[in-house]
PDB file of N, CA and C in Angstrom:
ATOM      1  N   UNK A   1      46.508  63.978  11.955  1.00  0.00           N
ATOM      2  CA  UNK A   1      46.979  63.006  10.970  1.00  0.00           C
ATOM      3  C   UNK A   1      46.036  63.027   9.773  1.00  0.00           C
ATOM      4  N   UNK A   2      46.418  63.045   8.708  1.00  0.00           N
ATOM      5  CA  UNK A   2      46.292  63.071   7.402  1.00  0.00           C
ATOM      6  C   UNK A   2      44.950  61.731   7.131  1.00  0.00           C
ATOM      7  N   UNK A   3      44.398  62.096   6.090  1.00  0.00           N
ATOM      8  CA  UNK A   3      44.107  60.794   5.450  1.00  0.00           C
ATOM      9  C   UNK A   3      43.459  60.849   4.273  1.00  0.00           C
ATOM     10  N   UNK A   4      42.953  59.462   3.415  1.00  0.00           N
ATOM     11  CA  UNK A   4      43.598  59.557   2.032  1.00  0.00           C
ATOM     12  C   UNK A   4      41.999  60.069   1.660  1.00  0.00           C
ATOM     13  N   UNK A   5      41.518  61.409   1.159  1.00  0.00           N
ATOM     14  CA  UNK A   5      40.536  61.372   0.652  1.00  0.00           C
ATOM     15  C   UNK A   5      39.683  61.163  -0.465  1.00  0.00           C
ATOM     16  N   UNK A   6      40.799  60.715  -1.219  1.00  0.00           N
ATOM     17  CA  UNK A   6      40.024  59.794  -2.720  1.00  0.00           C
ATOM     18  C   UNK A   6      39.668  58.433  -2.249  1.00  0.00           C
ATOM     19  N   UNK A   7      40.243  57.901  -1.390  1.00  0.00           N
ATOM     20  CA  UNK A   7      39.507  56.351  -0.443  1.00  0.00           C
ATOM     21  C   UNK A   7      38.484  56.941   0.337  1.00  0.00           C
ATOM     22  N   UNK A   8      38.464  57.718   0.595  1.00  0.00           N
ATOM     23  CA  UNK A   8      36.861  57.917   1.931  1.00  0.00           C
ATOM     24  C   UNK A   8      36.130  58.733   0.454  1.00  0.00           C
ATOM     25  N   UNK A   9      36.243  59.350  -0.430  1.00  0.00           N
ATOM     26  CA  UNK A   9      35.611  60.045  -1.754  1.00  0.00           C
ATOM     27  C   UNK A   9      34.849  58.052  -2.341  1.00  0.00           C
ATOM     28  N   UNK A  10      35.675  57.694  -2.318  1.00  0.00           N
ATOM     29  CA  UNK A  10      35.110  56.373  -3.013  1.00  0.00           C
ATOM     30  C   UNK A  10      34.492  56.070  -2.524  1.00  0.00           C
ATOM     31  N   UNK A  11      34.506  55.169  -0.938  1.00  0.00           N
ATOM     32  CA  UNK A  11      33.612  54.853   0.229  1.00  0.00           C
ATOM     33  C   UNK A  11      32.395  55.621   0.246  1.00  0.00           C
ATOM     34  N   UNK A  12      32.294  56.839   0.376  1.00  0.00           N
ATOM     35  CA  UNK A  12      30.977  57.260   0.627  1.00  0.00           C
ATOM     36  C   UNK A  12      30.420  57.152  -0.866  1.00  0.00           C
ATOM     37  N   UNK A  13      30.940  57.320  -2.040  1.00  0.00           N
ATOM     38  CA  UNK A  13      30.124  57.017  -3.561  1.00  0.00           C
ATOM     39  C   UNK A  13      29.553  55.498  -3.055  1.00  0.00           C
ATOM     40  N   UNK A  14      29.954  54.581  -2.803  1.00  0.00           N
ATOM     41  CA  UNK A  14      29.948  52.965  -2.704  1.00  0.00           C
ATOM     42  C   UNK A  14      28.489  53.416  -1.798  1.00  0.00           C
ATOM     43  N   UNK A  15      28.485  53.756  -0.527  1.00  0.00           N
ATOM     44  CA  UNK A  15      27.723  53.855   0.273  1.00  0.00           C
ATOM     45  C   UNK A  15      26.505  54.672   0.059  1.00  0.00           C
ATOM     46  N   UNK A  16      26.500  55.513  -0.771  1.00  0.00           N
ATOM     47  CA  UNK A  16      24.918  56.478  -1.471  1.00  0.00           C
ATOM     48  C   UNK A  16      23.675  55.529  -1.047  1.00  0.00           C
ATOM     49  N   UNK A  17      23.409  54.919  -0.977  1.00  0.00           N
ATOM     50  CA  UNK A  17      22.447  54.363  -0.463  1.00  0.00           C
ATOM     51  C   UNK A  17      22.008  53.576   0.588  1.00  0.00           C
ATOM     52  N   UNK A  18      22.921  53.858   1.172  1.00  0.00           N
ATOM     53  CA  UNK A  18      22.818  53.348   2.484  1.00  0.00           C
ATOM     54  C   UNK A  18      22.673  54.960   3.132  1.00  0.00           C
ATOM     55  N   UNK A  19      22.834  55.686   2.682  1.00  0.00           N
ATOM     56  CA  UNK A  19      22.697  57.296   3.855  1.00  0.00           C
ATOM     57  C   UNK A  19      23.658  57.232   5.385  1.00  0.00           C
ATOM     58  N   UNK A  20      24.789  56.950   5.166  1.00  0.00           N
ATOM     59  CA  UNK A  20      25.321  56.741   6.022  1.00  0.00           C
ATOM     60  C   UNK A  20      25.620  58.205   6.808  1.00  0.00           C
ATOM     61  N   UNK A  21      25.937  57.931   8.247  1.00  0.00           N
ATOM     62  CA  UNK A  21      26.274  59.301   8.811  1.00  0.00           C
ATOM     63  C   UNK A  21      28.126  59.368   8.739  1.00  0.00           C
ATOM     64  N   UNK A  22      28.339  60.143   8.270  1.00  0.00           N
ATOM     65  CA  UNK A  22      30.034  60.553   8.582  1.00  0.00           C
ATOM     66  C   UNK A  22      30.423  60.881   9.502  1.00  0.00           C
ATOM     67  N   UNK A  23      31.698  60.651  10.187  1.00  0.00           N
ATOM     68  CA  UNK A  23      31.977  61.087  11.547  1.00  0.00           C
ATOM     69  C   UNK A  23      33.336  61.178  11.157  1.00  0.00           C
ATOM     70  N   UNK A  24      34.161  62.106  11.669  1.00  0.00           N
ATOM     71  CA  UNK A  24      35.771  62.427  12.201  1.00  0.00           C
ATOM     72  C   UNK A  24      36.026  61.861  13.342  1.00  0.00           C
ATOM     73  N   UNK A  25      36.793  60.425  12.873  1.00  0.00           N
ATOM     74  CA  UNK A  25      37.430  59.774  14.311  1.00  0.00           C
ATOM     75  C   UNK A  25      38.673  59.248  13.674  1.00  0.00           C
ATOM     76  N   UNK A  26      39.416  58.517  14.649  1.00  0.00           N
ATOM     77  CA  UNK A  26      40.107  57.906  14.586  1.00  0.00           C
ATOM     78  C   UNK A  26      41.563  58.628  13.564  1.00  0.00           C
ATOM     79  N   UNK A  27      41.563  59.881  13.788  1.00  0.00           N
ATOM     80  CA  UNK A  27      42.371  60.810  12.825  1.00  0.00           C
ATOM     81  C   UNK A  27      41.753  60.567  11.538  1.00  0.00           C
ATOM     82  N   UNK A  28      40.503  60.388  10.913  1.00  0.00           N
ATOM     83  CA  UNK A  28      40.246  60.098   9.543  1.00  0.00           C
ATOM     84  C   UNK A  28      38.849  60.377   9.738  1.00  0.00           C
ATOM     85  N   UNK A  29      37.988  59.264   9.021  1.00  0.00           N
ATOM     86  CA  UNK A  29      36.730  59.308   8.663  1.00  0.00           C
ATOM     87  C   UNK A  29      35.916  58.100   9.284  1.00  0.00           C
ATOM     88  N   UNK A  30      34.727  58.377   9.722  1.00  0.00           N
ATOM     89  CA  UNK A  30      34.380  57.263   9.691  1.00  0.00           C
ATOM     90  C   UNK A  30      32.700  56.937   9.347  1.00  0.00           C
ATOM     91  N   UNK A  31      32.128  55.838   9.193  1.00  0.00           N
ATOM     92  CA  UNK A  31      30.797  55.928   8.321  1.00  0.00           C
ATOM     93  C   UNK A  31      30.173  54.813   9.255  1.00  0.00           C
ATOM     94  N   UNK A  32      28.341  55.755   9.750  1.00  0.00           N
ATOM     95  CA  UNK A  32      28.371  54.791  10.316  1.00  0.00           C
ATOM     96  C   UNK A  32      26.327  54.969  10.049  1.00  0.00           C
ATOM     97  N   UNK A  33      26.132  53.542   9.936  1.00  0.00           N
ATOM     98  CA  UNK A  33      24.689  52.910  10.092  1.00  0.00           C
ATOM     99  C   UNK A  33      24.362  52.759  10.680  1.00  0.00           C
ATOM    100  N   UNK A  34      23.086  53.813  10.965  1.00  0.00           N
ATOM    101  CA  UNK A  34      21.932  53.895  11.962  1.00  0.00           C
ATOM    102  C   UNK A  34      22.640  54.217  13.281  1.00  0.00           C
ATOM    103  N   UNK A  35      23.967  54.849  13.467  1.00  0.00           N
ATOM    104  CA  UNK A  35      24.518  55.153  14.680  1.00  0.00           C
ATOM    105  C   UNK A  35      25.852  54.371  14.722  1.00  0.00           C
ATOM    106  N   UNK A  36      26.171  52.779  14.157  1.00  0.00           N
ATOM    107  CA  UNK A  36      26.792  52.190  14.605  1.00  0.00           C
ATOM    108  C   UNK A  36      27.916  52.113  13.139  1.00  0.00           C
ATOM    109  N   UNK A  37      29.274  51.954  13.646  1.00  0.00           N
ATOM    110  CA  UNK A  37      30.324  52.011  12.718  1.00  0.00           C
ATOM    111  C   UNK A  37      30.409  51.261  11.933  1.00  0.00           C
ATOM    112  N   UNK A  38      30.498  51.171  10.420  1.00  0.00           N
ATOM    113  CA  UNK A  38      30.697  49.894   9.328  1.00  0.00           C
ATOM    114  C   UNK A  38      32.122  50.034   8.921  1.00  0.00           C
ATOM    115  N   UNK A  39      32.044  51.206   8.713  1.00  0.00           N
ATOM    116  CA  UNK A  39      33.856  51.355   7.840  1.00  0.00           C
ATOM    117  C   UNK A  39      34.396  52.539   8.052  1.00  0.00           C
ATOM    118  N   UNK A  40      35.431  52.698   7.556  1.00  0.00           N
ATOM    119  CA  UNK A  40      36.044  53.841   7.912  1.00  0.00           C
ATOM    120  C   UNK A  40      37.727  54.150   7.144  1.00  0.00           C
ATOM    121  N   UNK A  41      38.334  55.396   7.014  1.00  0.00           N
ATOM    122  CA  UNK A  41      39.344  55.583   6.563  1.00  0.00           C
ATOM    123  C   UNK A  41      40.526  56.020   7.308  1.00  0.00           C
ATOM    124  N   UNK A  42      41.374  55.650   7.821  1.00  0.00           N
ATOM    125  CA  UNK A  42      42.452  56.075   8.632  1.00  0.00           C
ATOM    126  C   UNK A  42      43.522  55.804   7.916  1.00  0.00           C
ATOM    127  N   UNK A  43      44.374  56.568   7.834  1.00  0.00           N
ATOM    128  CA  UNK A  43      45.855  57.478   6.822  1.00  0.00           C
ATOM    129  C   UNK A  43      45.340  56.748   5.274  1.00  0.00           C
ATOM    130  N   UNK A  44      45.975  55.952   4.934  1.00  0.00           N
ATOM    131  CA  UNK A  44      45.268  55.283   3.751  1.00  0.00           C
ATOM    132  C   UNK A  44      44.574  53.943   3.680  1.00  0.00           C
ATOM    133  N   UNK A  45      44.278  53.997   4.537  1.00  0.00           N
ATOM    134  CA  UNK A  45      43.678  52.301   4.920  1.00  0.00           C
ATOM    135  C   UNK A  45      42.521  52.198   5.163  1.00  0.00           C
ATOM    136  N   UNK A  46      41.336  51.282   5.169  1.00  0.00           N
ATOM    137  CA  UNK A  46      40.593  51.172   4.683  1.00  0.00           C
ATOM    138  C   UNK A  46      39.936  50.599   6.159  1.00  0.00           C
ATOM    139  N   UNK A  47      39.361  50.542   6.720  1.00  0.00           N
ATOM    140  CA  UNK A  47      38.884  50.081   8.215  1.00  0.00           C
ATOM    141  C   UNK A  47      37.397  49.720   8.153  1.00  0.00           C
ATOM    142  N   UNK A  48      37.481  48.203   8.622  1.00  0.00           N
ATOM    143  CA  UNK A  48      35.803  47.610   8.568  1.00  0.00           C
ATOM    144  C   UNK A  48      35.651  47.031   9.933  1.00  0.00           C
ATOM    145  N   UNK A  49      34.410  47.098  10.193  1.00  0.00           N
ATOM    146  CA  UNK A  49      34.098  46.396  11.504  1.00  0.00           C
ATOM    147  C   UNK A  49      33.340  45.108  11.364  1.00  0.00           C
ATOM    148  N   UNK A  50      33.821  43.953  11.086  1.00  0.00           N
ATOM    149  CA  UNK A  50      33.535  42.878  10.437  1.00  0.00           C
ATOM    150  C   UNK A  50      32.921  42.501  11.701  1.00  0.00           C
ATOM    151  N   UNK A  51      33.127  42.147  12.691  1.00  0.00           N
ATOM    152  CA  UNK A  51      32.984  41.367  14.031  1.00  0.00           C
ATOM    153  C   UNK A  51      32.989  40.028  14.217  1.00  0.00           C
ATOM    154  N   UNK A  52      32.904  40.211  15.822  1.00  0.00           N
ATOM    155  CA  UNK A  52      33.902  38.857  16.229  1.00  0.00           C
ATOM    156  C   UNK A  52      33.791  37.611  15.338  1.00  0.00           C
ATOM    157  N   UNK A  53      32.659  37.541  14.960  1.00  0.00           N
ATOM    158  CA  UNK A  53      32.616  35.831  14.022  1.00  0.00           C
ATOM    159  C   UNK A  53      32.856  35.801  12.496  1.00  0.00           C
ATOM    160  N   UNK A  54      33.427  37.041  12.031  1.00  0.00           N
ATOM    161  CA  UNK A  54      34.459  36.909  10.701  1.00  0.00           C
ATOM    162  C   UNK A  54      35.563  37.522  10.943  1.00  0.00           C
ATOM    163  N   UNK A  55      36.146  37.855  12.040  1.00  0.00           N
ATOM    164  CA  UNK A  55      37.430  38.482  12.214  1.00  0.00           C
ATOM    165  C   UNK A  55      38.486  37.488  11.547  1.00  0.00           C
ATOM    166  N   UNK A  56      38.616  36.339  12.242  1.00  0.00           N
ATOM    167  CA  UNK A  56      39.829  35.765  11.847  1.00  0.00           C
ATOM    168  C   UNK A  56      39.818  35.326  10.198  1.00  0.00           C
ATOM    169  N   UNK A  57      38.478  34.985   9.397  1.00  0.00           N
ATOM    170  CA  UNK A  57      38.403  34.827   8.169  1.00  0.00           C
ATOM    171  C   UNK A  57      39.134  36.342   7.357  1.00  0.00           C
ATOM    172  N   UNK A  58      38.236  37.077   8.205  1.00  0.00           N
ATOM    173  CA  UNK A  58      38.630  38.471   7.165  1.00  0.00           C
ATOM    174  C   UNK A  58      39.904  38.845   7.514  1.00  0.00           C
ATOM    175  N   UNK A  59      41.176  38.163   8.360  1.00  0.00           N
ATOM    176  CA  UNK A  59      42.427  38.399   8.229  1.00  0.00           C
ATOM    177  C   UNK A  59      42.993  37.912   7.635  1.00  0.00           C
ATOM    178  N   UNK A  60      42.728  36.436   7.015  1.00  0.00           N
ATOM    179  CA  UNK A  60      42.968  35.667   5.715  1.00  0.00           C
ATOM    180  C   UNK A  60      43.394  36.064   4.645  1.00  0.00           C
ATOM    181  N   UNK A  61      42.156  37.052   4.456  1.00  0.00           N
ATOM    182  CA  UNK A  61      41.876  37.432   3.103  1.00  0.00           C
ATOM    183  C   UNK A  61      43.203  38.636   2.903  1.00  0.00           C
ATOM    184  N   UNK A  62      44.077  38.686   1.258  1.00  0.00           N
ATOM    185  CA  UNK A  62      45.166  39.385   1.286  1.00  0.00           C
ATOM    186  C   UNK A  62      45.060  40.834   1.531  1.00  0.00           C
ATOM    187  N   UNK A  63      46.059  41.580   2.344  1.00  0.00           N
ATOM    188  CA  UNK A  63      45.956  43.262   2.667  1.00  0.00           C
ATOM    189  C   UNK A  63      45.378  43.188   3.253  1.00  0.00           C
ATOM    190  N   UNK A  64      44.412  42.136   4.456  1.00  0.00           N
ATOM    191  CA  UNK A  64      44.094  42.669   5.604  1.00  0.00           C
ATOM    192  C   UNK A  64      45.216  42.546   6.698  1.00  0.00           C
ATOM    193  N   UNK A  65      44.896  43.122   7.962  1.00  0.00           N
ATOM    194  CA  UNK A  65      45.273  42.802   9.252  1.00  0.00           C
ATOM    195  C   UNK A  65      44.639  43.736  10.126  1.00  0.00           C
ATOM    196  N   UNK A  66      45.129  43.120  11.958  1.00  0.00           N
ATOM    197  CA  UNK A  66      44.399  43.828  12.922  1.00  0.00           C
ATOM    198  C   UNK A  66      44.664  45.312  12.714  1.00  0.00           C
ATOM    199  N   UNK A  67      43.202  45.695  13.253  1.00  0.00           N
ATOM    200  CA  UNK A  67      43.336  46.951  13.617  1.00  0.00           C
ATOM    201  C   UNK A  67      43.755  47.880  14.544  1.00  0.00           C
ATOM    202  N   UNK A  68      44.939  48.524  14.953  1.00  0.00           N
ATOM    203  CA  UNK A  68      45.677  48.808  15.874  1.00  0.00           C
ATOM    204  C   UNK A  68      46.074  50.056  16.402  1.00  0.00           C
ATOM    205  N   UNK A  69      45.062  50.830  16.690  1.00  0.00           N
ATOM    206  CA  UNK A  69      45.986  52.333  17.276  1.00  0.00           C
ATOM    207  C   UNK A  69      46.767  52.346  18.890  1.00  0.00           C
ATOM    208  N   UNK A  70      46.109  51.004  19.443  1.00  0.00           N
ATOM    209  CA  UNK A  70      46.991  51.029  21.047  1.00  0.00           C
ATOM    210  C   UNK A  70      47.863  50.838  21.441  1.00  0.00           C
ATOM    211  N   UNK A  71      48.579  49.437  20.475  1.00  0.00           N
ATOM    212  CA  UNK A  71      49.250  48.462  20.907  1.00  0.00           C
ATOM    213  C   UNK A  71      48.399  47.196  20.877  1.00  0.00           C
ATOM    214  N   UNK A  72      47.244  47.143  21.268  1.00  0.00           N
ATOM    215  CA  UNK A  72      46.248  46.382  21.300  1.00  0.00           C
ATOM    216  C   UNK A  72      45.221  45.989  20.164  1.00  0.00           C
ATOM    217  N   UNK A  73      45.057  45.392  19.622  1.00  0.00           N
ATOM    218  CA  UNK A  73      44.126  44.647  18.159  1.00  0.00           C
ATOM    219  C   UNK A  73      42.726  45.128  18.602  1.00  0.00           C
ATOM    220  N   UNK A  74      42.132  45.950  18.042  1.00  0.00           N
ATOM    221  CA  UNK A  74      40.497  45.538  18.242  1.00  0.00           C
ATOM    222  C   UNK A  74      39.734  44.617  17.941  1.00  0.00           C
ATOM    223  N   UNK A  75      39.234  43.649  18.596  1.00  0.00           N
ATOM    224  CA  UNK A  75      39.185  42.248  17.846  1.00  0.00           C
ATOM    225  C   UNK A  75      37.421  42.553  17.416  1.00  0.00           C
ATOM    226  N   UNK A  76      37.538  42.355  15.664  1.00  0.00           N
ATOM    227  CA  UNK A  76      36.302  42.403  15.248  1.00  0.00           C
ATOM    228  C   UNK A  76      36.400  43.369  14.507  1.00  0.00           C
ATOM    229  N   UNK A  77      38.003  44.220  13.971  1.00  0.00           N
ATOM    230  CA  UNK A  77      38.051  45.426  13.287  1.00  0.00           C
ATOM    231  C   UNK A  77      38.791  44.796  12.307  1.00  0.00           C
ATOM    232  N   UNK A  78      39.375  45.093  11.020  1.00  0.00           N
ATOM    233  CA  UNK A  78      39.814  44.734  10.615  1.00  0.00           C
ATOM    234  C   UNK A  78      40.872  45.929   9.496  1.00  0.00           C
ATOM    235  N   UNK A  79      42.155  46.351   9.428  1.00  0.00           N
ATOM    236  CA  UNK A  79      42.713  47.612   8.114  1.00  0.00           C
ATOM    237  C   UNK A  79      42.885  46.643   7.234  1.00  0.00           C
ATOM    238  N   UNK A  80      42.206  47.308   6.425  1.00  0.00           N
ATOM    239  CA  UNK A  80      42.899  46.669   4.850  1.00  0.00           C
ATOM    240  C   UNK A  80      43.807  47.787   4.209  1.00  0.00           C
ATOM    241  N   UNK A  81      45.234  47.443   3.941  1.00  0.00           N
ATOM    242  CA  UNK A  81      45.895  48.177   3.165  1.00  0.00           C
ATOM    243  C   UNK A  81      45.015  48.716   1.545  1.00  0.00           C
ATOM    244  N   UNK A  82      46.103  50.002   0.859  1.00  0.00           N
ATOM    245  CA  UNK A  82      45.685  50.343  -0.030  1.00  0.00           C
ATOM    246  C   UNK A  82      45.424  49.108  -1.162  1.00  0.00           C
ATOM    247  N   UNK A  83      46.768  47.991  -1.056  1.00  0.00           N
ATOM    248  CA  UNK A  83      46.675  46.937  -2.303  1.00  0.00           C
ATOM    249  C   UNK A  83      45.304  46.372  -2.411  1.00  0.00           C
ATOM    250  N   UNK A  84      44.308  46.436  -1.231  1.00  0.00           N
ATOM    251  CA  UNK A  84      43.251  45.392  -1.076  1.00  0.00           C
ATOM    252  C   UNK A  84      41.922  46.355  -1.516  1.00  0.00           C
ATOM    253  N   UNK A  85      42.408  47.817  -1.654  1.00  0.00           N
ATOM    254  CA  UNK A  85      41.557  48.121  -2.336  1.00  0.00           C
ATOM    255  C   UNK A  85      41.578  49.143  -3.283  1.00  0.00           C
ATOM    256  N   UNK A  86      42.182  48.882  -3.907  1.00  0.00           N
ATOM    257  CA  UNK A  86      42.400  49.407  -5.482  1.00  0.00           C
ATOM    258  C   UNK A  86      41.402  49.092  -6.457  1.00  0.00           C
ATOM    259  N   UNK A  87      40.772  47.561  -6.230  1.00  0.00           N
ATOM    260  CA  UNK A  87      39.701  47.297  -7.242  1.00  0.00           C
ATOM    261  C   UNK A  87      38.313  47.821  -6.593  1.00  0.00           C
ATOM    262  N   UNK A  88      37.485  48.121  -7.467  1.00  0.00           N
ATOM    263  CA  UNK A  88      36.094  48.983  -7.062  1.00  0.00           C
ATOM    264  C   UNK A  88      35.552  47.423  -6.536  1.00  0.00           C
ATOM    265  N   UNK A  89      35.888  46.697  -6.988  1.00  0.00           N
ATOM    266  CA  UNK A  89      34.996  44.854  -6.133  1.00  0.00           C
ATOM    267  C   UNK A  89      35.661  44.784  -5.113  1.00  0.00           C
ATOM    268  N   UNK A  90      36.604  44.641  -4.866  1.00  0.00           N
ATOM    269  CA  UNK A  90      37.780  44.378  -3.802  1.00  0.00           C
ATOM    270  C   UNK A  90      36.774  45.519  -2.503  1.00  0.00           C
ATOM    271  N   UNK A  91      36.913  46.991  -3.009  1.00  0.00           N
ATOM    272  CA  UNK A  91      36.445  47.782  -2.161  1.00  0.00           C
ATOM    273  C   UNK A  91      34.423  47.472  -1.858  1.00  0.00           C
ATOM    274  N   UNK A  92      34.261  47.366  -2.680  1.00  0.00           N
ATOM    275  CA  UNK A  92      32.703  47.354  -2.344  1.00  0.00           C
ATOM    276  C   UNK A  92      32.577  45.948  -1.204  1.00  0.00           C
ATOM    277  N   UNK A  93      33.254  45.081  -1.756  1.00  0.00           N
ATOM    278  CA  UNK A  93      33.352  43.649  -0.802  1.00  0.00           C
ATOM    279  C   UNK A  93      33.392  44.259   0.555  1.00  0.00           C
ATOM    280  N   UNK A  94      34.528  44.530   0.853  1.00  0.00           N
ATOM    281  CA  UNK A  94      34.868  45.084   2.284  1.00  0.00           C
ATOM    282  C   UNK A  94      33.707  45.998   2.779  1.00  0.00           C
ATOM    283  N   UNK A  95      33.632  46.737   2.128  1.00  0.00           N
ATOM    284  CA  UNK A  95      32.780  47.508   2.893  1.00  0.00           C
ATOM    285  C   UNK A  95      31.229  46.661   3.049  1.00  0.00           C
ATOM    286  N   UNK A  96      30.692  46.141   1.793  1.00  0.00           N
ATOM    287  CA  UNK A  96      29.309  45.170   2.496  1.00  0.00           C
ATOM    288  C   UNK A  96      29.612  44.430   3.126  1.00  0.00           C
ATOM    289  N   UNK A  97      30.928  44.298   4.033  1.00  0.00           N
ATOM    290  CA  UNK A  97      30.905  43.420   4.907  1.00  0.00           C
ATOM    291  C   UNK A  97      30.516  44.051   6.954  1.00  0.00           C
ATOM    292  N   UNK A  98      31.160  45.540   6.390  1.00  0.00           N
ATOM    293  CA  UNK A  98      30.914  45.941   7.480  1.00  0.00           C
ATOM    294  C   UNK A  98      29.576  46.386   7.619  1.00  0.00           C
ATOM    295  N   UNK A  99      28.665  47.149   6.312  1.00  0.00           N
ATOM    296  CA  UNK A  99      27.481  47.385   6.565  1.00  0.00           C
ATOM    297  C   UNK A  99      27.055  46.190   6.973  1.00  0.00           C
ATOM    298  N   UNK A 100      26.501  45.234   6.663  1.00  0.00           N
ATOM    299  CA  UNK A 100      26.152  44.282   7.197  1.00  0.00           C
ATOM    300  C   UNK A 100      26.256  43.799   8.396  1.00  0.00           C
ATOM    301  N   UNK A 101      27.434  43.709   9.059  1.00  0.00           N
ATOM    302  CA  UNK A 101      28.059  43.492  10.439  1.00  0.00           C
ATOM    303  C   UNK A 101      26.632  44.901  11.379  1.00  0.00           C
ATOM    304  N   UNK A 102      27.069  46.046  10.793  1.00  0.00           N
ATOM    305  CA  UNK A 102      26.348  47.400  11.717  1.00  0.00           C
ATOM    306  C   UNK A 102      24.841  47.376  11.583  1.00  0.00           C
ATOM    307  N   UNK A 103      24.450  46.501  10.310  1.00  0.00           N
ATOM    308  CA  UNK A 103      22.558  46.514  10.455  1.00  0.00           C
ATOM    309  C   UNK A 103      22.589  44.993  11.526  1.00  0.00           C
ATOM    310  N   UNK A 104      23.649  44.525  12.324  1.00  0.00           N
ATOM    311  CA  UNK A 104      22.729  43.419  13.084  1.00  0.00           C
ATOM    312  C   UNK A 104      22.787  44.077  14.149  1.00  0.00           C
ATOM    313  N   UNK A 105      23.191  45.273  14.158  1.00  0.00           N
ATOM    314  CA  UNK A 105      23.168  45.695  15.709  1.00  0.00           C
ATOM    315  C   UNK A 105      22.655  47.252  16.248  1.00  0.00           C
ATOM    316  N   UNK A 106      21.838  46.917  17.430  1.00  0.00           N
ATOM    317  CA  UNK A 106      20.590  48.479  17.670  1.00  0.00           C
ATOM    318  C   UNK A 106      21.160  49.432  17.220  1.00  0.00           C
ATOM    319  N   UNK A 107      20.034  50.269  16.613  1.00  0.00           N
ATOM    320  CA  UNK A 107      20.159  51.447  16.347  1.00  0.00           C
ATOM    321  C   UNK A 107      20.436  52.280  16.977  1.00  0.00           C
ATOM    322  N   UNK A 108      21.929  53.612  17.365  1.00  0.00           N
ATOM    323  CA  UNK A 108      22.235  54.784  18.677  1.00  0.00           C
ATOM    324  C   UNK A 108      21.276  55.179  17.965  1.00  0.00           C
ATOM    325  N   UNK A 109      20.762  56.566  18.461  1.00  0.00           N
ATOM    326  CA  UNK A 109      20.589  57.795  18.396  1.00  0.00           C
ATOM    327  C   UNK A 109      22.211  58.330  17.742  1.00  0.00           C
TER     328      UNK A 109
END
């Protein structure tokens, strides 16, 4: 499966300083701090790992919803459609939400 690489081209510009590691998952991209996942790109959508204690806020917010490849929601993930991130604020938002979420938690290897 495909995915949109002028959104993961943006994401990693946004991210330059954070040195994030890239990974191929989830049929797309994914970016992750110090081992652990912040964001990510799957078909054109925009994927943050907000966790459990802003999940339901960050579904609020417009062009989000759960994140879903099972049938099942990952609770603590969150897709934002393309509408939610078209603006370079809109996008940087989301994503310091997931870096943030991935520096409270140990560092993998």
């Amino acid at each position: 499966m495909a995915y949109d690489i002028h959104l993961a081209e943006r994401v990693s510009k946004i991210l330059t300083t954070e040195h994030p590691t890239e990974k191929k998952m989830f049929g797309g991209v994914g970016y992750l701090i110090k081992g652990n996942m912040a964001c990510g790109v799957h078909t054109d959508n925009l994927i943050v790992r907000v966790g459990k204690d802003l999940y339901i806020k960050s579904l609020s917010r417009p062009f989000a919803k759960p994140f879903d490849l099972t049938g099942k929601a990952m609770s603590g993930w969150v897709e934002v459609t393309p509408a939610g991130t078209r603006d370079d604020k809109d996008l940087t938002e989301w994503i310091r939400m997931g870096v943030e979420f991935a520096r409270t938690l140990p560092p993998k290897e």
